[in-house]
N, C-alpha and C. Protein backbone atom coordinates (compact mmCIF):
# COMPACT_ATOMS: atom_id res chain seq x y z
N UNK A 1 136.35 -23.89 250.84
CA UNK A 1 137.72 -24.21 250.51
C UNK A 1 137.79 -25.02 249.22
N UNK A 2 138.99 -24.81 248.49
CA UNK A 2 139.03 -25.65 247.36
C UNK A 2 138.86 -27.30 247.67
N UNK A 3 138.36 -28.12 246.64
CA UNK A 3 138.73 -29.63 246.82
C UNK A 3 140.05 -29.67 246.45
N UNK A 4 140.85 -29.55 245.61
CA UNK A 4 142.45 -29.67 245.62
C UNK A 4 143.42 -29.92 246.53
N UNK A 5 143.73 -30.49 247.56
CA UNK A 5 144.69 -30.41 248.65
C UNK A 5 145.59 -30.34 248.15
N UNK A 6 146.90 -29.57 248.13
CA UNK A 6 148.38 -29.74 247.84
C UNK A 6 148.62 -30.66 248.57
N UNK A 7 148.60 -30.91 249.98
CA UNK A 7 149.36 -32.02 251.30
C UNK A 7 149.17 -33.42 250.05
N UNK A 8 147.83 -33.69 249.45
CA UNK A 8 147.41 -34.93 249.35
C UNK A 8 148.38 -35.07 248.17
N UNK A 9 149.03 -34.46 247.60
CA UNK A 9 149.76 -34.66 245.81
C UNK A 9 151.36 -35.08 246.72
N UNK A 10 151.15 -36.41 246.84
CA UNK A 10 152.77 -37.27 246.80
C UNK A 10 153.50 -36.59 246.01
N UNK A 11 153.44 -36.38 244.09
CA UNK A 11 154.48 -35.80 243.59
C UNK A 11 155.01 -35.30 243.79
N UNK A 12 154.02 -33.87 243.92
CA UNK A 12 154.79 -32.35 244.21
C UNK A 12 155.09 -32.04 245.78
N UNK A 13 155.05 -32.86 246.99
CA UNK A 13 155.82 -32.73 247.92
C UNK A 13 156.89 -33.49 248.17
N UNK A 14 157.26 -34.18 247.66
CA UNK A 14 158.56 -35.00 247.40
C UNK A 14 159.61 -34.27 246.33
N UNK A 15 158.71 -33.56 245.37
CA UNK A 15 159.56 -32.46 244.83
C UNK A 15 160.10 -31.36 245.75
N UNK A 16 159.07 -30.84 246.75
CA UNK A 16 159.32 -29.74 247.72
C UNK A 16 160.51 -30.54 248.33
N UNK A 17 160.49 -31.61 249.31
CA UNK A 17 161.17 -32.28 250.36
C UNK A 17 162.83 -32.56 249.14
N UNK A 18 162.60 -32.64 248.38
CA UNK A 18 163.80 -32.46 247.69
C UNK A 18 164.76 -32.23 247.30
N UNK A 19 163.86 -30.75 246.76
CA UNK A 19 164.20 -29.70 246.58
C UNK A 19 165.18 -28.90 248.45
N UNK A 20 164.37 -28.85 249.35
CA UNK A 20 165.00 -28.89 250.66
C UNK A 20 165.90 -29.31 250.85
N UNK A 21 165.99 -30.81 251.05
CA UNK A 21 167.06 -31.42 251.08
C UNK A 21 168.37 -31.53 250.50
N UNK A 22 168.12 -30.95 249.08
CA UNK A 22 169.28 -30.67 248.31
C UNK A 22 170.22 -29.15 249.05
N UNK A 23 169.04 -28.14 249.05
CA UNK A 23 169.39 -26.84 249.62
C UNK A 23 170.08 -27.09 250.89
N UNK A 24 169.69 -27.76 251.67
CA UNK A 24 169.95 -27.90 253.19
C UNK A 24 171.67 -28.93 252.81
N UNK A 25 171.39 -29.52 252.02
CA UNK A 25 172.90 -30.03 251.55
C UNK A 25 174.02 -29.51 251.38
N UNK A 26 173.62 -28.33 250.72
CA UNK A 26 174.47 -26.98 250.25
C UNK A 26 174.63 -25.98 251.48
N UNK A 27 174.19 -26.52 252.81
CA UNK A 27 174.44 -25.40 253.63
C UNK A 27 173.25 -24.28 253.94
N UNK A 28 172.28 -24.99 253.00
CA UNK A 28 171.23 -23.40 252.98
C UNK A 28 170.11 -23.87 254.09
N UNK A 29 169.89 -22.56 254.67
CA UNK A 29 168.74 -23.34 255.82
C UNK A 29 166.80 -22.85 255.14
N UNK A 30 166.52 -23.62 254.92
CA UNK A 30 164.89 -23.81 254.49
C UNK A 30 164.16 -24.48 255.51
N UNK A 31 162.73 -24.29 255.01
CA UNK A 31 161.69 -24.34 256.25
C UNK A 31 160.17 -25.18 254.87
N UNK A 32 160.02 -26.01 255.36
CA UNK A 32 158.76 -26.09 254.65
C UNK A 32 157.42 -25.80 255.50
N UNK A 33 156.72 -24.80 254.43
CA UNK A 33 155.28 -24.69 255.86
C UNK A 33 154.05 -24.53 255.38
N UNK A 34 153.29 -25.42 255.64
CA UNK A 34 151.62 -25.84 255.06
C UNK A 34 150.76 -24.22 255.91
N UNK A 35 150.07 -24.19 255.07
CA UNK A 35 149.03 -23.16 255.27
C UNK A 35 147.68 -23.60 254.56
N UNK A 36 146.76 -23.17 255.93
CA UNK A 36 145.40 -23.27 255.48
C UNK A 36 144.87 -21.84 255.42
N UNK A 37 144.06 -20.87 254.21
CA UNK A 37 144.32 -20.11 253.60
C UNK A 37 142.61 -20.24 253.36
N UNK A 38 141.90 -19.13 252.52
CA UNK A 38 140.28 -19.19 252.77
C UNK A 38 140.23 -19.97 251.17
N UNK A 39 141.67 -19.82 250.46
CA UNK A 39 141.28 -20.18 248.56
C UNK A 39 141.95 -21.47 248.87
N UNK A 40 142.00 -22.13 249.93
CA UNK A 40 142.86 -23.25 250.02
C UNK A 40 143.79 -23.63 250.78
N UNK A 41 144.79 -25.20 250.67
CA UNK A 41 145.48 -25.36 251.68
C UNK A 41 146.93 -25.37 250.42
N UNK A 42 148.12 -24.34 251.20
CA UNK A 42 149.38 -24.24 250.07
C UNK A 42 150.47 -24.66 251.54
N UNK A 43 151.47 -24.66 250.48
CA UNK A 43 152.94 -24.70 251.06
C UNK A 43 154.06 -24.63 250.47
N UNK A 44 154.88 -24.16 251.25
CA UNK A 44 155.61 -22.86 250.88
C UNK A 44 157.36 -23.53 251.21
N UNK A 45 158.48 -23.39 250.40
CA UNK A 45 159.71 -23.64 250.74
C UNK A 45 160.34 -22.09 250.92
N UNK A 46 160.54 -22.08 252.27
CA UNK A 46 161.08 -20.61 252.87
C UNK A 46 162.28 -20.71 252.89
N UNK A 47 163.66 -19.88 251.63
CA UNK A 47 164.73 -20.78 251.57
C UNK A 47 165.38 -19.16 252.41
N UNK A 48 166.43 -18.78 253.12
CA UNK A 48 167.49 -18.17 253.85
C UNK A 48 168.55 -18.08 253.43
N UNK A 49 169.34 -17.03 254.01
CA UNK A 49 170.83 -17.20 253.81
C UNK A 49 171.45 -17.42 255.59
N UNK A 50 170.53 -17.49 256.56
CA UNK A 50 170.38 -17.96 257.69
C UNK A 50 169.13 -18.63 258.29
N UNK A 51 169.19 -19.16 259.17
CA UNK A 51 167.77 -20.01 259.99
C UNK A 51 166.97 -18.85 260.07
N UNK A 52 167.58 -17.89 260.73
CA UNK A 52 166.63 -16.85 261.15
C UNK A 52 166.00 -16.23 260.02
N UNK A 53 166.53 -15.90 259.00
CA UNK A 53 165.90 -15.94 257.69
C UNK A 53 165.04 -16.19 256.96
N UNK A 54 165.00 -18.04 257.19
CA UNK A 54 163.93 -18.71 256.25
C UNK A 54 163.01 -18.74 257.52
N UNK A 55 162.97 -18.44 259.06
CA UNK A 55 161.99 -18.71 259.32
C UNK A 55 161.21 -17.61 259.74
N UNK A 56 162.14 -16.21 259.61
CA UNK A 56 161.31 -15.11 259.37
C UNK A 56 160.59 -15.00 258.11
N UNK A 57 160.74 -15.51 256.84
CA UNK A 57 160.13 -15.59 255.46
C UNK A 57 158.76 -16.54 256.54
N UNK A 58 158.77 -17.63 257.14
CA UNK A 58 157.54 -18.54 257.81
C UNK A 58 156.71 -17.72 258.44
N UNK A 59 157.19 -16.90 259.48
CA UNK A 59 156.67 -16.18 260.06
C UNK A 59 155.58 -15.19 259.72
N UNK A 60 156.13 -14.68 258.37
CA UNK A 60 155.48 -13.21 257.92
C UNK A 60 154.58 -14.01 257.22
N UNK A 61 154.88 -15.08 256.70
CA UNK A 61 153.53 -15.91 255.87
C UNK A 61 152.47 -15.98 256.59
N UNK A 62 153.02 -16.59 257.99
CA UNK A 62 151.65 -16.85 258.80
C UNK A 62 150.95 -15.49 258.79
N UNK A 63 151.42 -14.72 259.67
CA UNK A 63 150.94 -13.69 259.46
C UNK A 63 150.31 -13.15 258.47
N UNK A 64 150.71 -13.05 257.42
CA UNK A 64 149.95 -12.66 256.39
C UNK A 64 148.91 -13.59 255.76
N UNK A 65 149.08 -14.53 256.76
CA UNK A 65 147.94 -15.66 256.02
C UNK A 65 146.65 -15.91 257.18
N UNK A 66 147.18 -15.24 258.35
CA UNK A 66 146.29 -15.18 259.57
C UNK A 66 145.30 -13.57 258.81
N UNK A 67 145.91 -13.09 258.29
CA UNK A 67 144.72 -11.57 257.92
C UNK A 67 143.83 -12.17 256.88
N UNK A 68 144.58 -12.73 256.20
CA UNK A 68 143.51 -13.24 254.66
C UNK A 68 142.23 -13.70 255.49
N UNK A 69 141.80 -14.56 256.79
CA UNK A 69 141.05 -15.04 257.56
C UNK A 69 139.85 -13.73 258.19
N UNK A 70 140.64 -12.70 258.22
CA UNK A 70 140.00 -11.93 259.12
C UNK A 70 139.24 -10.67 257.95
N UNK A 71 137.90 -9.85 258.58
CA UNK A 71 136.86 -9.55 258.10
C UNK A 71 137.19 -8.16 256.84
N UNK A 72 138.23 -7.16 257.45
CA UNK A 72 138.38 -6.36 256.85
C UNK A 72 140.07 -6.41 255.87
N UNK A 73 140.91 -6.91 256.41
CA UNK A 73 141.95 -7.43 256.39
C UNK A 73 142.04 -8.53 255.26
N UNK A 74 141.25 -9.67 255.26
CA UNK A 74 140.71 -10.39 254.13
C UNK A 74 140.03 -9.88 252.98
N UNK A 75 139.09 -8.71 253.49
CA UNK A 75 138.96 -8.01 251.76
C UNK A 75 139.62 -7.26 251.37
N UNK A 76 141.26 -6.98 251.83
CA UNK A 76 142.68 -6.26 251.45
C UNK A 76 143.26 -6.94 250.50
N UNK A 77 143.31 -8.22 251.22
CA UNK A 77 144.00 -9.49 250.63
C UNK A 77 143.36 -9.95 249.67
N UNK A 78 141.98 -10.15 249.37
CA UNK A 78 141.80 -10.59 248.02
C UNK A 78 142.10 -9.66 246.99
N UNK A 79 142.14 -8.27 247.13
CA UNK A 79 142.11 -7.34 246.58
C UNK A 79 143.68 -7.70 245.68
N UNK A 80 144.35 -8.02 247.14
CA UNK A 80 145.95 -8.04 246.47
C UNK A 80 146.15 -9.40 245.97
N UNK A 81 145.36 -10.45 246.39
CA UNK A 81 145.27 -11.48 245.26
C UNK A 81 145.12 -11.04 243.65
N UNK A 82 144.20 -10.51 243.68
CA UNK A 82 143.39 -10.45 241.99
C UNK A 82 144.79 -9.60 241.52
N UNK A 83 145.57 -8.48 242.30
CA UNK A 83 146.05 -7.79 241.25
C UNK A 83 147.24 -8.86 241.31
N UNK A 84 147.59 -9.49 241.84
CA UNK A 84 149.17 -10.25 241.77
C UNK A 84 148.66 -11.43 240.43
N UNK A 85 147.68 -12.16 240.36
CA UNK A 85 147.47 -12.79 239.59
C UNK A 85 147.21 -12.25 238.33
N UNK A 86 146.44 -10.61 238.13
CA UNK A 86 146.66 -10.27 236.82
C UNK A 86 148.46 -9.78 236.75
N UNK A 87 149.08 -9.42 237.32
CA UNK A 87 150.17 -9.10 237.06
C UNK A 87 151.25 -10.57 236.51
N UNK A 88 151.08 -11.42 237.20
CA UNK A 88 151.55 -13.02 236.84
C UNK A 88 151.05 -13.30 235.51
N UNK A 89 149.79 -13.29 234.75
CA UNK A 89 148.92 -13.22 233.88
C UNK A 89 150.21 -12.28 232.78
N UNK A 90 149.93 -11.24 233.22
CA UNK A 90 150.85 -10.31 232.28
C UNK A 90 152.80 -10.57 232.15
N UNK A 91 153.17 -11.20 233.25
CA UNK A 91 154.29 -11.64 233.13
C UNK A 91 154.51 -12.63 232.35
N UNK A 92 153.82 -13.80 232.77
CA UNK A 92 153.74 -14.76 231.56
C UNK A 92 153.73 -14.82 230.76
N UNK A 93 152.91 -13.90 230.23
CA UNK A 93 152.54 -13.20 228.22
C UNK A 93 153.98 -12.46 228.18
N UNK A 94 154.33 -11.88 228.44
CA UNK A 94 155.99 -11.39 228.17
C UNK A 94 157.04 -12.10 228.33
N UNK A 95 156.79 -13.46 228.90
CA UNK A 95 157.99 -13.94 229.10
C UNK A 95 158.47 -14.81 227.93
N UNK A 96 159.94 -14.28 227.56
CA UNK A 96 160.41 -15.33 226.65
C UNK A 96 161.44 -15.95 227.12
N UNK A 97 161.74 -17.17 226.97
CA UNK A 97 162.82 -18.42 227.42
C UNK A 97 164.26 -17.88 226.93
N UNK A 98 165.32 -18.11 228.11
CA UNK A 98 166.96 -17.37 227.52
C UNK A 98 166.81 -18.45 226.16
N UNK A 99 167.54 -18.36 225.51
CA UNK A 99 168.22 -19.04 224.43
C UNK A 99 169.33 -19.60 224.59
């Protein structure tokens, strides 16, 4: 597993819890949800236009974060790691800021 913990970075979860709290202000229902993952431990703001929503967005994470774990299923998932990160890679290089 990485040394990096996200949980351990005060900043950026007080940004998350925030960020929530503002949404949840506005009526919106969000879910924050830690995952331990084989490249690490992440977490995720699952935002809805209902409860059932953001915590079906939780749900399918787990799930999809329970295969990354498993033997054949996990070498799917890295597979679809590498291409999402070259594709992010390539988005980035195209992206220009509105004006």
């Amino acid at each position: 597993m990485n040394e990096a913990n996200i949980l351990t970075n005060d900043p950026a979860i007080r940004v998350l819890q925030d960020a929530r709290r503002a949404l949840e202000a506005l009526g919106v229902p969000c879910v924050l949800a830690p995952m331990a993952l084989p490249q690490g431990m992440t977490i995720s703001l699952h935002v809805g236009g209902t409860v059932q929503e953001a915590t079906a967005a939780r749900v399918a994470a787990v799930i999809g974060g329970a295969s990354a774990h498993e033997t054949v299923a996990g070498k799917k998932f890295e597979a679809e790691l590498a291409e999402a990160l070259a594709d992010d890679t390539i988005a980035k290089a195209a992206y220009k800021p509105l004006s």
